[in-house]
N, C-alpha and C. Protein backbone atom coordinates (compact mmCIF):
# COMPACT_ATOMS: atom_id res chain seq x y z
N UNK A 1 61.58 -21.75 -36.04
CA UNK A 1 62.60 -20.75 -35.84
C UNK A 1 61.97 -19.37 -35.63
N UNK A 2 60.85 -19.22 -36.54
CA UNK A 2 60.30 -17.82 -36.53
C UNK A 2 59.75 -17.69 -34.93
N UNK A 3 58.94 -18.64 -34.49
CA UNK A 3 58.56 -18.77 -32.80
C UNK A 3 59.54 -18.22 -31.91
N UNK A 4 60.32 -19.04 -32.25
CA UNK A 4 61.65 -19.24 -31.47
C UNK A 4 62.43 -17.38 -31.55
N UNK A 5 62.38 -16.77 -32.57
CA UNK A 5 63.21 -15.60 -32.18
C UNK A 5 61.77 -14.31 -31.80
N UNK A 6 60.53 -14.59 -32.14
CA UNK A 6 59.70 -13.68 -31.65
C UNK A 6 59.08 -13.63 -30.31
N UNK A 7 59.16 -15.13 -29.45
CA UNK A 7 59.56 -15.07 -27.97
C UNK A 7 60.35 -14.64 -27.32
N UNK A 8 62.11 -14.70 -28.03
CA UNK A 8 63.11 -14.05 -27.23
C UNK A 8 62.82 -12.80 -27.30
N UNK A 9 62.45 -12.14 -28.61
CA UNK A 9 62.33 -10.64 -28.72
C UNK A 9 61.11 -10.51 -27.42
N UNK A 10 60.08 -11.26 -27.53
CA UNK A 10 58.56 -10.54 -26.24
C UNK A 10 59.57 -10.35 -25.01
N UNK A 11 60.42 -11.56 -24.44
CA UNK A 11 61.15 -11.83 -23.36
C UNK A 11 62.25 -10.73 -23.05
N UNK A 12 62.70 -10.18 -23.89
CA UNK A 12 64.35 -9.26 -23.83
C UNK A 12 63.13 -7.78 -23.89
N UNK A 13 62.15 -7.81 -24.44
CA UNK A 13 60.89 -6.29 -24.13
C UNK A 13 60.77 -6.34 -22.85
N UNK A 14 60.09 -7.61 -22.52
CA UNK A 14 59.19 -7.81 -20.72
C UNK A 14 60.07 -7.46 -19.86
N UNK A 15 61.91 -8.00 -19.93
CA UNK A 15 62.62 -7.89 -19.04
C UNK A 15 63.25 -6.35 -19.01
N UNK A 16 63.32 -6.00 -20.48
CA UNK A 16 63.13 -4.28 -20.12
C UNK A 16 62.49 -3.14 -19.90
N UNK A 17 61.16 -3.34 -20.05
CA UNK A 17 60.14 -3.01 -19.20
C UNK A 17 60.04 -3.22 -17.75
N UNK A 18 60.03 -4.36 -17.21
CA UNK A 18 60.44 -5.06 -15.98
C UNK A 18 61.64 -3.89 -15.15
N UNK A 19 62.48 -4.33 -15.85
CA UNK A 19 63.63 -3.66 -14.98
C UNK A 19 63.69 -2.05 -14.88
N UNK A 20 62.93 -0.96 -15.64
CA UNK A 20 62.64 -0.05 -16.21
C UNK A 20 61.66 0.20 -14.51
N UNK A 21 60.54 -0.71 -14.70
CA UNK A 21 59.50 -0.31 -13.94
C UNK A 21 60.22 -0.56 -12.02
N UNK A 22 60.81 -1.06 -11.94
CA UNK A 22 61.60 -1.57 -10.99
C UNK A 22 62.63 -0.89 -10.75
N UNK A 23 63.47 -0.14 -11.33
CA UNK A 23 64.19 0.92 -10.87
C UNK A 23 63.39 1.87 -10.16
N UNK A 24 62.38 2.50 -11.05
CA UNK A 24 61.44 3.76 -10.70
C UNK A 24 61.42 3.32 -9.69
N UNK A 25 60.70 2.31 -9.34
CA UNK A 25 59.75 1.60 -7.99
C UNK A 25 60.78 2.05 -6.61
N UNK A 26 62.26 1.51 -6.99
CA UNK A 26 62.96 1.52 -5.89
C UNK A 26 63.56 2.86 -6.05
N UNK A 27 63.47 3.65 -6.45
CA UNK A 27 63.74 4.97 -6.33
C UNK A 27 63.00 5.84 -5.53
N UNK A 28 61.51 5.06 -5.48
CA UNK A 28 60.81 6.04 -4.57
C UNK A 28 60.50 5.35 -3.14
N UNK A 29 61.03 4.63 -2.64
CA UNK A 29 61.10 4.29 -1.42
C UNK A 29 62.48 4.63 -0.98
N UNK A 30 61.92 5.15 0.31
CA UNK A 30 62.91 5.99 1.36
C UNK A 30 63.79 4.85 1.87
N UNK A 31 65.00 5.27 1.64
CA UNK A 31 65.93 4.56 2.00
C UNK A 31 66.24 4.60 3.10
N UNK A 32 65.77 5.42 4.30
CA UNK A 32 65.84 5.58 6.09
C UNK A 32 64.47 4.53 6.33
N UNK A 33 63.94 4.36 5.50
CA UNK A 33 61.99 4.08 6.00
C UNK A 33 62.40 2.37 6.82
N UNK A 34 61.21 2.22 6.94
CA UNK A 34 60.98 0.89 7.80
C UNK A 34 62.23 -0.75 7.29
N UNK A 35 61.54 -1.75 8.10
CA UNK A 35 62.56 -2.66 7.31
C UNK A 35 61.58 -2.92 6.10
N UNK A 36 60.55 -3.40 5.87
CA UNK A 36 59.62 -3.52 5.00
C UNK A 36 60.39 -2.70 3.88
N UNK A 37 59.71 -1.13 4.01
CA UNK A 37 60.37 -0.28 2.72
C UNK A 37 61.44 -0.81 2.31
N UNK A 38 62.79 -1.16 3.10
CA UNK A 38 64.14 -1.53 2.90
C UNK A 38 64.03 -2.47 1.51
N UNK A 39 63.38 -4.07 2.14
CA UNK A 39 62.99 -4.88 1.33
C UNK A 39 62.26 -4.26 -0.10
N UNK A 40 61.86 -3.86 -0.30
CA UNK A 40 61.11 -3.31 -1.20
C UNK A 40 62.25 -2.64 -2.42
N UNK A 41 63.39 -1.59 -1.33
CA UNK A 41 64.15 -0.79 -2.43
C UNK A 41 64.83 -1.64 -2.85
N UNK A 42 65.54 -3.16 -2.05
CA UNK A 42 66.37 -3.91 -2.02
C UNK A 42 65.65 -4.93 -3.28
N UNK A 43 64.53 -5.23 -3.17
CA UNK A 43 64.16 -6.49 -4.32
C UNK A 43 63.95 -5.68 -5.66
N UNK A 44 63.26 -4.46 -5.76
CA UNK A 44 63.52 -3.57 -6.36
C UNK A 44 65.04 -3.36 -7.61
N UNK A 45 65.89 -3.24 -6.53
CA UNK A 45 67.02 -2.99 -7.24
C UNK A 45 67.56 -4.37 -7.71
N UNK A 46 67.46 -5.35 -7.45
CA UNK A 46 68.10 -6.64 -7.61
C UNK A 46 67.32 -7.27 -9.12
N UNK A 47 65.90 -6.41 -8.98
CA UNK A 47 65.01 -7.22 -9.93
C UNK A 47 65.47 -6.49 -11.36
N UNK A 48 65.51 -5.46 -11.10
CA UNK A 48 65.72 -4.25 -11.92
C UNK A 48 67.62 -5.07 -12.75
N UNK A 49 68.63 -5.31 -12.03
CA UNK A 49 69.83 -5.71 -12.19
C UNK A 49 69.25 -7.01 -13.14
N UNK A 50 68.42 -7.84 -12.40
CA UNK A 50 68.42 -9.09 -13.09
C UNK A 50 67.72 -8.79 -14.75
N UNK A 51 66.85 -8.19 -14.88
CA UNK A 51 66.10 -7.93 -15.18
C UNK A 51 66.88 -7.77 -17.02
N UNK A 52 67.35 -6.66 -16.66
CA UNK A 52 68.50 -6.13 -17.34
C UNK A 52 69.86 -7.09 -17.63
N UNK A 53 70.27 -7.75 -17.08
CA UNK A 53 71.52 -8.55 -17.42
C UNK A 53 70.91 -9.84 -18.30
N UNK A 54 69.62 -10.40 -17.99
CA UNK A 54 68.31 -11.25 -18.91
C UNK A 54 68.33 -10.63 -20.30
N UNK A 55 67.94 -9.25 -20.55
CA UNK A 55 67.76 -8.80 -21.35
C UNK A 55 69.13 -8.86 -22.64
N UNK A 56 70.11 -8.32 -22.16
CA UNK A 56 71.22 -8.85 -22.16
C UNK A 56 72.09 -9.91 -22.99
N UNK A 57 71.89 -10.73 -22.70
CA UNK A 57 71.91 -12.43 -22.61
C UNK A 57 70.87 -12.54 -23.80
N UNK A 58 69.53 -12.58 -23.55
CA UNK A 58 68.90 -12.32 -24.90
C UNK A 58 68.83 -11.96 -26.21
N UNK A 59 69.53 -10.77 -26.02
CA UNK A 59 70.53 -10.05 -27.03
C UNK A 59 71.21 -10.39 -27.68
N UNK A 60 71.87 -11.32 -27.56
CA UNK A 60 73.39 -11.73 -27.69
C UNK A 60 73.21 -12.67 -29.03
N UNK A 61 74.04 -12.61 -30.01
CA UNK A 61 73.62 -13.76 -30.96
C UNK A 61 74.11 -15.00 -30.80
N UNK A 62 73.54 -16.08 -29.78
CA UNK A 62 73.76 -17.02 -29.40
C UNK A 62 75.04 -17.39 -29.04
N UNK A 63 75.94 -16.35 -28.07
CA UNK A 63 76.84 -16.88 -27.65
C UNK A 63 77.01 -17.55 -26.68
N UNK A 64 75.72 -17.63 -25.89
CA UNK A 64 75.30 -18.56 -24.64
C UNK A 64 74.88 -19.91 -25.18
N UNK A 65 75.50 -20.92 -24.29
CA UNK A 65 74.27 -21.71 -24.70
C UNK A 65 72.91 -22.15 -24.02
N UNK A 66 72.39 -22.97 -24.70
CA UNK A 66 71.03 -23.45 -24.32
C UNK A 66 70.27 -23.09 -22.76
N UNK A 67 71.72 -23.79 -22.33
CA UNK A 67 71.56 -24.37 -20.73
C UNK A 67 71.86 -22.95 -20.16
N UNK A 68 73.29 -22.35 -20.32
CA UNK A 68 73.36 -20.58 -20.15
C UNK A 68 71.84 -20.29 -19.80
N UNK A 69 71.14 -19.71 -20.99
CA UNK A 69 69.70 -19.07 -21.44
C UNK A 69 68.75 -19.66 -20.59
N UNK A 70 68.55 -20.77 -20.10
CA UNK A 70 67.51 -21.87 -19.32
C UNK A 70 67.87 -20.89 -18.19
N UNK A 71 68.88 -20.94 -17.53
CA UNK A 71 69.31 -21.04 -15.96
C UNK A 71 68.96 -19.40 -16.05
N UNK A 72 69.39 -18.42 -16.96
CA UNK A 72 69.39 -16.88 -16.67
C UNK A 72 67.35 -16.61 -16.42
N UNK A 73 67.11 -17.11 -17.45
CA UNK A 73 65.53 -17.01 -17.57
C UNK A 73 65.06 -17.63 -16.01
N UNK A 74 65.45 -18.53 -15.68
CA UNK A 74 64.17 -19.22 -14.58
C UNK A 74 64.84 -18.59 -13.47
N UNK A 75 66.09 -17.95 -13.38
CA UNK A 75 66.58 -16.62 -12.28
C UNK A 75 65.71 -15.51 -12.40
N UNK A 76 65.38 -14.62 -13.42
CA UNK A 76 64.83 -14.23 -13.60
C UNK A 76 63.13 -14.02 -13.47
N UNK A 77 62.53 -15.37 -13.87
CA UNK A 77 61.19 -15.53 -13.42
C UNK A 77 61.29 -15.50 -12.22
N UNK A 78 62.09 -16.31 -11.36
CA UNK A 78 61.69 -16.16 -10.00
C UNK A 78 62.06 -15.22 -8.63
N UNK A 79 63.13 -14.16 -9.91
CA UNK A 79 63.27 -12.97 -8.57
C UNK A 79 62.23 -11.96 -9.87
N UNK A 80 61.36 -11.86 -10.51
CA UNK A 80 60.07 -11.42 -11.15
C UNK A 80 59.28 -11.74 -10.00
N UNK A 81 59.27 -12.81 -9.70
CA UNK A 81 57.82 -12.84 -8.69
C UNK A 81 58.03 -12.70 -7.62
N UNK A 82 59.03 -12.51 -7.04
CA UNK A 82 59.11 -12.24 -5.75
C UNK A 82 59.23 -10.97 -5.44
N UNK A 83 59.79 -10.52 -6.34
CA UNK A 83 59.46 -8.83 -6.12
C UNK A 83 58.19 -7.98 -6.43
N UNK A 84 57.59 -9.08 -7.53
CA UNK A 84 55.92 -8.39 -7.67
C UNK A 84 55.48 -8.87 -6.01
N UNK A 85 55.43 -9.95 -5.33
CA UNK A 85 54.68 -10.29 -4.72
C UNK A 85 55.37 -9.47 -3.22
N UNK A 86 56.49 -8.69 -3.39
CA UNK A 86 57.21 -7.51 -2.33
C UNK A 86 56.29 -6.41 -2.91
N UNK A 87 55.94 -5.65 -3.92
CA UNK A 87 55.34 -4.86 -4.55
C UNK A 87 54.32 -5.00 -4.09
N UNK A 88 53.34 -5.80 -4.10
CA UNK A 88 51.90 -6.11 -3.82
C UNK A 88 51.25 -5.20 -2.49
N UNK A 89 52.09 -5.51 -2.18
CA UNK A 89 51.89 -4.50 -0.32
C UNK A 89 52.33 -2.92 -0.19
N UNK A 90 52.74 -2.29 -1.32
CA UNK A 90 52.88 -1.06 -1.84
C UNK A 90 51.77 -0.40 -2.43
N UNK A 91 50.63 0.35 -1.85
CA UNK A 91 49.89 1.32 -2.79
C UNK A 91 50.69 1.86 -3.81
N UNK A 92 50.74 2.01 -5.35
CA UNK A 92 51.02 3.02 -6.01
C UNK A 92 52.32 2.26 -6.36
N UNK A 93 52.26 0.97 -6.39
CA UNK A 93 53.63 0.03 -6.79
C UNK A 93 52.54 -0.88 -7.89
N UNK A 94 51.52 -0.92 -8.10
CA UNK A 94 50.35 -2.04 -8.84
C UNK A 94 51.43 -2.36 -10.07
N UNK A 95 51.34 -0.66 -11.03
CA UNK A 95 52.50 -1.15 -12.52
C UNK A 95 53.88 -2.04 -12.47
N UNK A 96 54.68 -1.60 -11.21
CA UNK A 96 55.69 -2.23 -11.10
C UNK A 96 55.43 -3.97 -11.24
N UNK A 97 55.01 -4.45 -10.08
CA UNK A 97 54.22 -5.86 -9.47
C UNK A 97 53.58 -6.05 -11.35
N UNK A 98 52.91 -5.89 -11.99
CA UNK A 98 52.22 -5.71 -13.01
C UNK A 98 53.62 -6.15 -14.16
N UNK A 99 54.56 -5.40 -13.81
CA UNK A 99 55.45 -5.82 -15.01
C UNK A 99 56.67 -6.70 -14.68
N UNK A 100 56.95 -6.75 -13.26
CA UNK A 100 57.20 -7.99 -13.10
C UNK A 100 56.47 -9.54 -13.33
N UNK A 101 54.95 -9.49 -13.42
CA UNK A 101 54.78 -10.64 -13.50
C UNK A 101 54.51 -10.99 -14.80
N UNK A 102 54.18 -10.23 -16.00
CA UNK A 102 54.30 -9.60 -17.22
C UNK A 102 56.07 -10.82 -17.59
N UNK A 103 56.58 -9.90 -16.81
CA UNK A 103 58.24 -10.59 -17.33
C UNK A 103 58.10 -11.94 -17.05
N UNK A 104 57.58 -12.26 -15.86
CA UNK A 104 57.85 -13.98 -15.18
C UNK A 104 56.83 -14.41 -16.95
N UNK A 105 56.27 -14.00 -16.94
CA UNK A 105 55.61 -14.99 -17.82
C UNK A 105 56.37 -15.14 -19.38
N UNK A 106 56.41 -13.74 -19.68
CA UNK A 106 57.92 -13.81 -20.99
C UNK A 106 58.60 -14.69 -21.12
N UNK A 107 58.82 -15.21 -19.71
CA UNK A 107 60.56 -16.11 -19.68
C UNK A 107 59.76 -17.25 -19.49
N UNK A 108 58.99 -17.82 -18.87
CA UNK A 108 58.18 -18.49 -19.06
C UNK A 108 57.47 -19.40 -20.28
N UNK A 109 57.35 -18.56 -21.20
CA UNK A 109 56.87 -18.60 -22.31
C UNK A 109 58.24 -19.27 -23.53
N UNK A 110 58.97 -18.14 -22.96
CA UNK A 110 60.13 -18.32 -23.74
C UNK A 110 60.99 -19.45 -23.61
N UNK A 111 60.62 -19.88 -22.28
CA UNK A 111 61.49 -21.30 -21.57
C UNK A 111 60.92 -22.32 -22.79
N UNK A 112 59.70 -22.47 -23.12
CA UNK A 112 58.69 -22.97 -23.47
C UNK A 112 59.03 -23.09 -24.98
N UNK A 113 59.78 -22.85 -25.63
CA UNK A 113 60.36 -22.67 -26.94
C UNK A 113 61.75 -23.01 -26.65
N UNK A 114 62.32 -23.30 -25.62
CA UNK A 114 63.77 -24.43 -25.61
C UNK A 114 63.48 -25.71 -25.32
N UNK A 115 62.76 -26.50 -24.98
CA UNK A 115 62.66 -27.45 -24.60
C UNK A 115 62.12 -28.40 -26.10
């Protein structure tokens, strides 16, 4: 049990950190700029949403269940990495990309304590 609630706590940190670092990120790309940039403000903001509604859900004193928590987390890991790996091609985006994959692994980890 003790495992079990000091993963959700790393996981509901990573994803607010995550979403924290991911707002900034898409705040500073120009919203006229290329399609590239576009993508960037766009995964940005989505990661940042997910990120945060994870956190969320985490929070909650188990009013979700199991399967709820499974499905939000592995949403989560995998718009985490897709937006680090949109980040990657950004000079001066490294922290963002950095705490997205930071989060993929949280939930990851944390998946890893439901099963």
């Amino acid at each position: 049990m003790f495992r079990f609630l000091e993963e959700r706590f790393a996981c509901a940190q990573a994803c607010t950190e995550c979403a924290r670092s991911c707002a900034v990120r898409a705040s500073l790309v120009d919203p006229d700029g290329t399609e590239q940039q576009e993508l960037a403000r766009r995964k940005g903001i989505m990661c940042a949403e997910v990120c945060d509604a994870t956190c969320r859900v985490l929070s909650e004193e188990n009013r979700q269940d199991e399967d709820g928590i499974r499905v939000q987390l592995e949403w989560c890991r995998t718009v985490c990495l897709e937006t680090a790996h949109v980040f990657d091609a950004y000079p001066g985006a490294e922290e963002a990309a950095a705490a997205c994959r930071a989060c993929a692994r949280a939930c990851t980890t944390f998946l890893g304590t439901l099963r």
